[in-house]
N, C-alpha and C. Protein backbone atom coordinates (compact mmCIF):
# COMPACT_ATOMS: atom_id res chain seq x y z
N UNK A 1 112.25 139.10 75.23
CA UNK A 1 112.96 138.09 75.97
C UNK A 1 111.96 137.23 76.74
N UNK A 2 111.66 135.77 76.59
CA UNK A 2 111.23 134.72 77.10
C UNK A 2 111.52 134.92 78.84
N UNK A 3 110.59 135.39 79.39
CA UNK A 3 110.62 135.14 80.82
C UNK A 3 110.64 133.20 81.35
N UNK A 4 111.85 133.17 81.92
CA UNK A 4 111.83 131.72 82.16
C UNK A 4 110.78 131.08 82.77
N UNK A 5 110.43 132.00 83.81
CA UNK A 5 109.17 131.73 85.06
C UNK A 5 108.02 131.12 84.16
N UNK A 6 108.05 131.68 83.62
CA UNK A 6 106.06 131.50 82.91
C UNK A 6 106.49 131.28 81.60
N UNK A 7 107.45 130.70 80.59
CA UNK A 7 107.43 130.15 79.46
C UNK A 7 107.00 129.05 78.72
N UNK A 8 106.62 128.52 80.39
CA UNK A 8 105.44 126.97 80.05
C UNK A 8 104.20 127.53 80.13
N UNK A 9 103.68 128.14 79.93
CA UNK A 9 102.76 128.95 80.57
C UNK A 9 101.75 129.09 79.04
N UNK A 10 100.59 129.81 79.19
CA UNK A 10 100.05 130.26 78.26
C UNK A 10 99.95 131.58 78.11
N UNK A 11 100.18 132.89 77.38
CA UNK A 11 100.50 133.46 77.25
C UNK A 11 99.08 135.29 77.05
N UNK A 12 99.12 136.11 76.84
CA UNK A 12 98.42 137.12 76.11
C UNK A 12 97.71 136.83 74.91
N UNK A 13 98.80 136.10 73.99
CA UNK A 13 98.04 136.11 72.50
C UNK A 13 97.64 134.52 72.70
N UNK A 14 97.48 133.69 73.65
CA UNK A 14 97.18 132.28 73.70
C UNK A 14 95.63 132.40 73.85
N UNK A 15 95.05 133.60 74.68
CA UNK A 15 93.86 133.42 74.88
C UNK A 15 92.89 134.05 73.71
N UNK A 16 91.56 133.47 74.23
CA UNK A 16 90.48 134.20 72.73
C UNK A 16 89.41 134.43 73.60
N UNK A 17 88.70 135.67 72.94
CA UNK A 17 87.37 135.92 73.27
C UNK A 17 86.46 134.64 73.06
N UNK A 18 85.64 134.38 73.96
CA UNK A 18 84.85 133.59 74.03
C UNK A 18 84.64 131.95 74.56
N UNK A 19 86.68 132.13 74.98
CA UNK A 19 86.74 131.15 75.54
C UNK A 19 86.24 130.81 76.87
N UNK A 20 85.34 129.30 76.84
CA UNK A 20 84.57 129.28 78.09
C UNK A 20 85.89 128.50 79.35
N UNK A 21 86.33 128.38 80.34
CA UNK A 21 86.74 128.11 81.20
C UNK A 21 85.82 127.14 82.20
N UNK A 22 86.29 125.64 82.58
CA UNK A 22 85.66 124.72 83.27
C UNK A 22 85.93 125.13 84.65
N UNK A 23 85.61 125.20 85.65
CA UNK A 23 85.76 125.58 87.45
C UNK A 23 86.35 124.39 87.52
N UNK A 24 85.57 123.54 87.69
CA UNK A 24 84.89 122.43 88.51
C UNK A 24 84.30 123.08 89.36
N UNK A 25 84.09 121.85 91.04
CA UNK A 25 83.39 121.87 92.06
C UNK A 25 84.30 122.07 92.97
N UNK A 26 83.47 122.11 94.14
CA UNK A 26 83.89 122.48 95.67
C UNK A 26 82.78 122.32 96.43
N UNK A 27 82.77 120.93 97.62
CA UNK A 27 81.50 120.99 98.40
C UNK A 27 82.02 121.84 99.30
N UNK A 28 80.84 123.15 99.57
CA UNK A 28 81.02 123.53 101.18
C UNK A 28 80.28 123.33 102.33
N UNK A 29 81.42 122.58 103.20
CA UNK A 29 80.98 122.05 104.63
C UNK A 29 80.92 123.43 105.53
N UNK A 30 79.66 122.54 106.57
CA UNK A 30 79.68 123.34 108.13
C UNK A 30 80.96 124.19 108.45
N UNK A 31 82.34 123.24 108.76
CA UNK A 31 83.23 123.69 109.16
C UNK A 31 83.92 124.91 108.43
N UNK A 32 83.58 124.60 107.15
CA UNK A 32 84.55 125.58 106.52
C UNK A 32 83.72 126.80 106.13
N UNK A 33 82.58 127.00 106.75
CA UNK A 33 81.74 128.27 106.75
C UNK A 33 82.10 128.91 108.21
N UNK A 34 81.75 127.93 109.09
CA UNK A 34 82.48 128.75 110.51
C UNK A 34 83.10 128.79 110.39
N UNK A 35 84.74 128.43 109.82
CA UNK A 35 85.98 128.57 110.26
C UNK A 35 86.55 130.00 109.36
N UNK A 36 85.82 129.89 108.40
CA UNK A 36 86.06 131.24 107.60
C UNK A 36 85.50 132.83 108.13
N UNK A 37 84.00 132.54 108.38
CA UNK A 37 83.37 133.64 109.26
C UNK A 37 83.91 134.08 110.32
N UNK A 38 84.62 133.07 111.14
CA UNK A 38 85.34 133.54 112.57
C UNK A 38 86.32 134.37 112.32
N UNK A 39 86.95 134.50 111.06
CA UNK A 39 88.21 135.04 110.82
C UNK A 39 87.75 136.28 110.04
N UNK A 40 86.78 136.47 108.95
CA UNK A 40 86.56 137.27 108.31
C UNK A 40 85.07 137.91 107.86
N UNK A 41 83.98 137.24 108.75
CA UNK A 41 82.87 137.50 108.57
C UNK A 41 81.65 137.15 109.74
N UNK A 42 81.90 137.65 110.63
CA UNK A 42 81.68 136.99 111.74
C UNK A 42 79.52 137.26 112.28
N UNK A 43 79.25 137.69 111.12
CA UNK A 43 77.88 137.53 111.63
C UNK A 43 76.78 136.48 111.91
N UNK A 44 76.26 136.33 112.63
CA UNK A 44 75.61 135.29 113.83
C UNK A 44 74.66 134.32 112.26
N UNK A 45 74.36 134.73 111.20
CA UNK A 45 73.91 133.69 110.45
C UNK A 45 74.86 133.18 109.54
N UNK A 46 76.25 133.38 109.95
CA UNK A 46 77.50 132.54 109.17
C UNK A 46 78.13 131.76 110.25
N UNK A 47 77.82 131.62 111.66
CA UNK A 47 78.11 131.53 112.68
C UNK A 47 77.15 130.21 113.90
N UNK A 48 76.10 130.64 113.79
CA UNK A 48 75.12 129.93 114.85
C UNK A 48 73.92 129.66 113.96
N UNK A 49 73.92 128.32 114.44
CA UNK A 49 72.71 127.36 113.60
C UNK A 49 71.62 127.56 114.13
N UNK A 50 71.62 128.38 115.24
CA UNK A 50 69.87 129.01 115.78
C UNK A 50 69.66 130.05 115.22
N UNK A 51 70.67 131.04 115.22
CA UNK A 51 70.29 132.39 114.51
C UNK A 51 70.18 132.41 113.32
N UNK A 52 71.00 131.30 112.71
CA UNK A 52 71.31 131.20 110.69
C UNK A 52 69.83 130.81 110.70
N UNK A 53 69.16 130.03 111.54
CA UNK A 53 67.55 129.13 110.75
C UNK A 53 66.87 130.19 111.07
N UNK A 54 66.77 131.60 112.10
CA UNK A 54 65.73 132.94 112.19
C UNK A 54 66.00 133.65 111.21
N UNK A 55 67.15 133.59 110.72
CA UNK A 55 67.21 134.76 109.61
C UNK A 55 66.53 134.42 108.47
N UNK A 56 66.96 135.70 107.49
CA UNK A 56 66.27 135.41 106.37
C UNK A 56 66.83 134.47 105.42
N UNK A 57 67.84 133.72 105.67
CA UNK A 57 68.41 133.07 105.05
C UNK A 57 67.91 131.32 105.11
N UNK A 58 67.49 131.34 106.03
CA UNK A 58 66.80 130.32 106.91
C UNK A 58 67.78 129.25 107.43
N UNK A 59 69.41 129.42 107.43
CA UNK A 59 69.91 128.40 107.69
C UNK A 59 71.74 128.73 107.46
N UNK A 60 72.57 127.97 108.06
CA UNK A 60 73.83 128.35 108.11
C UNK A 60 74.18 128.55 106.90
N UNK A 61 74.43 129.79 106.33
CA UNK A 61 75.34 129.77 105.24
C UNK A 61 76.67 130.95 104.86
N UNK A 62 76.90 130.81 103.48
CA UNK A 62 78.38 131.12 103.60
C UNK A 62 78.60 131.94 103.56
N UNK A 63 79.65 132.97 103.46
CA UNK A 63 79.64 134.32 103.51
C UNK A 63 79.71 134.51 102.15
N UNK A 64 79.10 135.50 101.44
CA UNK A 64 79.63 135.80 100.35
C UNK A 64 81.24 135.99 99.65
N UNK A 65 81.89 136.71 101.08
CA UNK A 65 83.47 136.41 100.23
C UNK A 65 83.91 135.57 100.47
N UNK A 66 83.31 134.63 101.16
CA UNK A 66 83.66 132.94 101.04
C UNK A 66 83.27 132.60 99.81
N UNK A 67 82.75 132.62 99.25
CA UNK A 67 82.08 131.98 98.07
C UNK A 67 82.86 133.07 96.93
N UNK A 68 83.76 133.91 97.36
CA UNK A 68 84.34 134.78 96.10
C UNK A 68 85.60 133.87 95.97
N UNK A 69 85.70 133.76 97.34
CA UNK A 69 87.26 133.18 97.56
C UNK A 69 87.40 132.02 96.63
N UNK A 70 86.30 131.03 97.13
CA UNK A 70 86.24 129.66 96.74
C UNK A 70 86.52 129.76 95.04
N UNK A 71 85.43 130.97 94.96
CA UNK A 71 85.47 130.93 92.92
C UNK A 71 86.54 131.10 92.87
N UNK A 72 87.80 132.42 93.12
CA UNK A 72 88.87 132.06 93.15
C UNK A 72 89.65 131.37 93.45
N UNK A 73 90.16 130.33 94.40
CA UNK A 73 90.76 129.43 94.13
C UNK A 73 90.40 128.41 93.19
N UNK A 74 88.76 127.96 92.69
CA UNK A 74 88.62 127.12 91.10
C UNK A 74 89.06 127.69 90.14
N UNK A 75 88.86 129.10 89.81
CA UNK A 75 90.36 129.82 88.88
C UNK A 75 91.26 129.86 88.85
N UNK A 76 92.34 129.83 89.80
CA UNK A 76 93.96 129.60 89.85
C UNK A 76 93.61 127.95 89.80
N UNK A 77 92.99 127.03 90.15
CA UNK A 77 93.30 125.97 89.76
C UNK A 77 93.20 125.44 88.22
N UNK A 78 92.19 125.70 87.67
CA UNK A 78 91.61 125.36 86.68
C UNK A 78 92.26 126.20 85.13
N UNK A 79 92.50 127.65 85.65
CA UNK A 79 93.10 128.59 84.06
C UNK A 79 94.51 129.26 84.82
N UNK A 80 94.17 130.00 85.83
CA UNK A 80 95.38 131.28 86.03
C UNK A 80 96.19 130.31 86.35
N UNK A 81 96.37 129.00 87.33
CA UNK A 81 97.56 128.66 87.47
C UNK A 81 98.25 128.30 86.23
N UNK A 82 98.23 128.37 85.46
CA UNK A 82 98.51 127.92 83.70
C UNK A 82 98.73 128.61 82.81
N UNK A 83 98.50 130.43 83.24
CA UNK A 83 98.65 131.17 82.40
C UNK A 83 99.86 131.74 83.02
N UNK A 84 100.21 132.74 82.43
CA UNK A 84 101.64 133.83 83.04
C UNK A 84 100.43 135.38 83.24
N UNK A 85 99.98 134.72 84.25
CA UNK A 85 99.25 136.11 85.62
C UNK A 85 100.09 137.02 86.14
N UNK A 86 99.78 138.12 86.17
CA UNK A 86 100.90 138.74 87.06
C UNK A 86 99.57 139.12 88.41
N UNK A 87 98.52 138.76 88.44
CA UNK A 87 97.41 139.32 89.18
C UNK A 87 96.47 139.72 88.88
N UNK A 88 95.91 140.32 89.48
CA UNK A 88 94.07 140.86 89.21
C UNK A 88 94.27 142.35 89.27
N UNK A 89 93.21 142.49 88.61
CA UNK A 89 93.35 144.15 88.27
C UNK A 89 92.31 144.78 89.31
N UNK A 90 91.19 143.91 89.63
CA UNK A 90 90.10 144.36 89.88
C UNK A 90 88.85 143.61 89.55
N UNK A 91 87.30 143.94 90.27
CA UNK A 91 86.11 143.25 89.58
C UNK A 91 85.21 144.17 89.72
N UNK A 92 84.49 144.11 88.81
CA UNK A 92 83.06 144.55 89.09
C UNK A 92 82.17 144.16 89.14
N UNK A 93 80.61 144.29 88.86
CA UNK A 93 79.35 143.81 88.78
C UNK A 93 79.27 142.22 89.74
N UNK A 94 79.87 142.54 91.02
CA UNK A 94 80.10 141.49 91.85
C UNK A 94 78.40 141.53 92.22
N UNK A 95 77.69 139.98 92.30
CA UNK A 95 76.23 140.04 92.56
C UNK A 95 76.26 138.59 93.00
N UNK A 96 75.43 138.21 94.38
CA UNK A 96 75.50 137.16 95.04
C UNK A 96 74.11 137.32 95.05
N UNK A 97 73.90 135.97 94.29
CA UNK A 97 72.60 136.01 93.52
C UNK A 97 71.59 134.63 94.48
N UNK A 98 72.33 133.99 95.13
CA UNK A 98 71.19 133.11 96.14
C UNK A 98 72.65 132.30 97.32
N UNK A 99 71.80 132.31 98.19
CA UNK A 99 73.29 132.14 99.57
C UNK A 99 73.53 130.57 99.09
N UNK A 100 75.09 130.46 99.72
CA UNK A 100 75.69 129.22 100.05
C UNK A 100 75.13 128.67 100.91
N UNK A 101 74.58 127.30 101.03
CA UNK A 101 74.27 126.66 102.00
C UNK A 101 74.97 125.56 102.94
N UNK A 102 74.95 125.20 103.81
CA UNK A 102 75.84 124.25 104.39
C UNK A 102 75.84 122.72 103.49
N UNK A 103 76.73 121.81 102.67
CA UNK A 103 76.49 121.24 101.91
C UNK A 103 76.06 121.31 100.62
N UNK A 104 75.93 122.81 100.20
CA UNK A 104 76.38 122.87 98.90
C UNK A 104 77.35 122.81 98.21
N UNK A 105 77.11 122.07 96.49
CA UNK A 105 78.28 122.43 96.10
C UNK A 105 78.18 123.07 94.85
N UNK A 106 79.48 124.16 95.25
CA UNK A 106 79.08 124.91 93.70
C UNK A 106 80.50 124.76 93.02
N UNK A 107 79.96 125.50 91.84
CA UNK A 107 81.26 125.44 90.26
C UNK A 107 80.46 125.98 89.42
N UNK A 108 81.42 126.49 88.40
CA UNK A 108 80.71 126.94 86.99
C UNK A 108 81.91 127.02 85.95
N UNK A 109 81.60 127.93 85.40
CA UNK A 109 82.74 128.64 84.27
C UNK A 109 83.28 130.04 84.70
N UNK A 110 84.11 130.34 83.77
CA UNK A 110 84.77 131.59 83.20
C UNK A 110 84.82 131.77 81.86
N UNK A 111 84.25 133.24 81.69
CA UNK A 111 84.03 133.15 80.28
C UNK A 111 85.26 134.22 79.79
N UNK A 112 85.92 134.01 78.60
CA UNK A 112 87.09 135.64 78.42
C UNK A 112 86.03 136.50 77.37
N UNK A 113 85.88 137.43 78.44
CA UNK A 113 84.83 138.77 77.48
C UNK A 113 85.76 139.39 77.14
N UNK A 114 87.06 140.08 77.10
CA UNK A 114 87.83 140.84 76.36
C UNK A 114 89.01 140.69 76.83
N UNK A 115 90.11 141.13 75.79
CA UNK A 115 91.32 141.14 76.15
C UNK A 115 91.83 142.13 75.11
N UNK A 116 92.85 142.90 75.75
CA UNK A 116 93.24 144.25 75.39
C UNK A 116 94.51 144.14 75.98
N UNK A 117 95.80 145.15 75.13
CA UNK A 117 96.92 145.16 75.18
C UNK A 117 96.85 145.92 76.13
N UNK A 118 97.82 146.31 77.11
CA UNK A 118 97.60 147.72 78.21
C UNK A 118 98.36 149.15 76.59
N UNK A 119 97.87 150.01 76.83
CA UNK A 119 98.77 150.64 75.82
C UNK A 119 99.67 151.73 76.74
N UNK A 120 100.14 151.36 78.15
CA UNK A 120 101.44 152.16 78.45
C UNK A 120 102.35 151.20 78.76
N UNK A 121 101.99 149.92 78.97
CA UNK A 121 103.23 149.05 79.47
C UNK A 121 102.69 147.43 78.34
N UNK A 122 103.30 147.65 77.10
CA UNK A 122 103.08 146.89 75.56
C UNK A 122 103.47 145.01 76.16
N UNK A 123 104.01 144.63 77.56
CA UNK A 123 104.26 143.48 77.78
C UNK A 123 103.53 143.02 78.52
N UNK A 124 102.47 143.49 78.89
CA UNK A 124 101.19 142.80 79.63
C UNK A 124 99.81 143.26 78.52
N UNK A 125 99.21 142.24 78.51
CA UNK A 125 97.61 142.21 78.25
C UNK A 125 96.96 142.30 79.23
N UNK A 126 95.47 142.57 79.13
CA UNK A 126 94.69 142.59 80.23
C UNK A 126 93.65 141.80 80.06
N UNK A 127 92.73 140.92 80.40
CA UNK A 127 92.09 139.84 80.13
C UNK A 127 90.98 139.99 81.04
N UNK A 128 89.53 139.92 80.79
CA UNK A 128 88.40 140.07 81.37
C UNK A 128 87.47 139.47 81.46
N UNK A 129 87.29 138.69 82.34
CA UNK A 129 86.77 137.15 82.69
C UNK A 129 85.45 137.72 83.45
N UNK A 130 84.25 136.82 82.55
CA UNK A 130 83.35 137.11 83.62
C UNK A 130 82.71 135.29 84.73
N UNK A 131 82.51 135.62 85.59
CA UNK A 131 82.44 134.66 86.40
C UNK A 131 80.52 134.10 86.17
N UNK A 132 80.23 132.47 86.54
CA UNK A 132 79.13 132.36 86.51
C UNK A 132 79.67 131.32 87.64
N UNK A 133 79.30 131.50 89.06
CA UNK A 133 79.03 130.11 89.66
C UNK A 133 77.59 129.82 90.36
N UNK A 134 77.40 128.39 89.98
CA UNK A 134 76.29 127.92 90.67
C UNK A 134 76.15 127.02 91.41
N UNK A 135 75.52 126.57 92.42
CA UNK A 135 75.08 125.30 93.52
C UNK A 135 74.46 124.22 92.51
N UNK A 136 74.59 122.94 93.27
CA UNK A 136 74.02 121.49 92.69
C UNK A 136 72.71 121.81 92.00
N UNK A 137 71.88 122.90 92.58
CA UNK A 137 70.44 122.90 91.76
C UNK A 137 70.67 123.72 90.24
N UNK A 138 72.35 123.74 90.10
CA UNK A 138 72.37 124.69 89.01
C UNK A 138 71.17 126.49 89.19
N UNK A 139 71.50 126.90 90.31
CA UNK A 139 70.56 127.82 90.81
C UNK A 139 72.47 129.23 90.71
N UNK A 140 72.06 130.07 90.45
CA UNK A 140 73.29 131.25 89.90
C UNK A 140 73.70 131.85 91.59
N UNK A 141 74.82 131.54 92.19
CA UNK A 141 74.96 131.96 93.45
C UNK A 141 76.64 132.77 93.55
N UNK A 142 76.72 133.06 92.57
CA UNK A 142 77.61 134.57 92.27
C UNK A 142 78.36 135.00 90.54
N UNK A 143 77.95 135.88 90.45
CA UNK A 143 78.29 136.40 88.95
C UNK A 143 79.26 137.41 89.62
N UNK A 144 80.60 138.14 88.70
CA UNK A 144 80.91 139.17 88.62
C UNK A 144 81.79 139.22 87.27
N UNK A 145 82.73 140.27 87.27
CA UNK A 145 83.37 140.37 86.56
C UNK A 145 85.24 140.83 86.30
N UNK A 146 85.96 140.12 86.37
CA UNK A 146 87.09 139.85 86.90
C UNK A 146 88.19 140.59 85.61
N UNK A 147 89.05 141.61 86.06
CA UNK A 147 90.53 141.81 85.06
C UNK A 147 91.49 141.19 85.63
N UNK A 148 92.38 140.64 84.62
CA UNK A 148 93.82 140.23 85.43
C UNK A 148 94.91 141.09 84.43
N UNK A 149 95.76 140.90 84.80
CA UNK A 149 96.96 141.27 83.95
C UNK A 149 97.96 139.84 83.45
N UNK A 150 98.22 139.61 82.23
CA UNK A 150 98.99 138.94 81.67
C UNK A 150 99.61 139.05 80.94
N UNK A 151 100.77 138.33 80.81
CA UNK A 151 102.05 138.48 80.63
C UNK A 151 101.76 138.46 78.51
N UNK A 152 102.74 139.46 77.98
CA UNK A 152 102.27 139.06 77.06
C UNK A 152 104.12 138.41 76.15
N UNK A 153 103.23 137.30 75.13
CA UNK A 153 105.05 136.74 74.45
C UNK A 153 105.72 137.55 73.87
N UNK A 154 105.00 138.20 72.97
CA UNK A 154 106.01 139.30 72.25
C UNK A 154 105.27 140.74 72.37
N UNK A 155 105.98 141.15 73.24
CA UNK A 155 105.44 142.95 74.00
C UNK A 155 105.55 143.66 72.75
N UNK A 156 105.87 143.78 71.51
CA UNK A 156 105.75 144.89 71.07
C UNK A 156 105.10 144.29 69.74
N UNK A 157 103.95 143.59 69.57
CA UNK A 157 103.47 143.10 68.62
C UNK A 157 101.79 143.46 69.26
N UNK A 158 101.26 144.15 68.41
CA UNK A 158 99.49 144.96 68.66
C UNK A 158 98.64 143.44 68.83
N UNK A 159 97.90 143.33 69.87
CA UNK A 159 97.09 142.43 70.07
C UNK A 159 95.98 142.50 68.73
């Protein structure tokens, strides 16, 4: 049965290994590094532009799950809002590979490394996206590796 919700949608058997996924961009400003840190990351080099330039970072930057976040919201914009998601399963090999800086902007892709039927519940697939985003110097400033669960069109047909 055609779930009405997500029948515009793209589906389980819509996707393919190897499909690359476009981000786009996102500049991140001053503000939206403090305003995020105050709430969820509050250490003095996501915070203060004297302490961010002593550290080793040499300068205000973003928090790393700022910069997870951000990749996620260029994914629900760019693929998941478009697919029939029911959510994320989980990530791994999460690696923040050079900091956000104040006025950077980053984007990349999503790549689909696998997709697999669940084999106890035959109406969801599971789909395994690995992430590449980078800053304007094209310099790699977070990789991981992302499951979601999706909806699949016809549940009892073997991926």
């Amino acid at each position: 049965m055609t779930n009405p919700v997500t029948k515009d949608r793209r589906h389980f058997e819509d996707l393919r290994i190897g499909e690359v996924i476009d981000l786009g961009h996102t500049k991140v400003s001053k503000e939206m590094i403090i305003t995020f840190a105050r709430e969820f990351d509050p250490f003095p080099f996501h915070l203060d532009e004297a302490a961010a330039k002593a550290s080793l970072l040499g300068g205000l930057a973003s928090s790393g799950w700022q910069t997870g976040a951000l990749s996620l919201r260029m994914l629900v914009d760019s693929f998941l809002g478009k697919v029939a998601s029911a959510g994320g399963l989980g990530f791994t090999d999460l690696k923040w590979k050079n900091p956000v800086m104040v006025g950077d902007t980053i984007g990349g892709t999503v790549t689909i490394a696998e997709l697999r039927r669940s084999g106890s519940h035959p109406q969801w697939g599971i789909v395994t996206l690995d992430f590449d985003i980078r800053n304007q110097k094209d310099q790699p400033v977070l990789t991981m590796r992302l499951a979601n669960l999706v909806e699949a069109r016809e549940p009892g047909v073997a991926a």
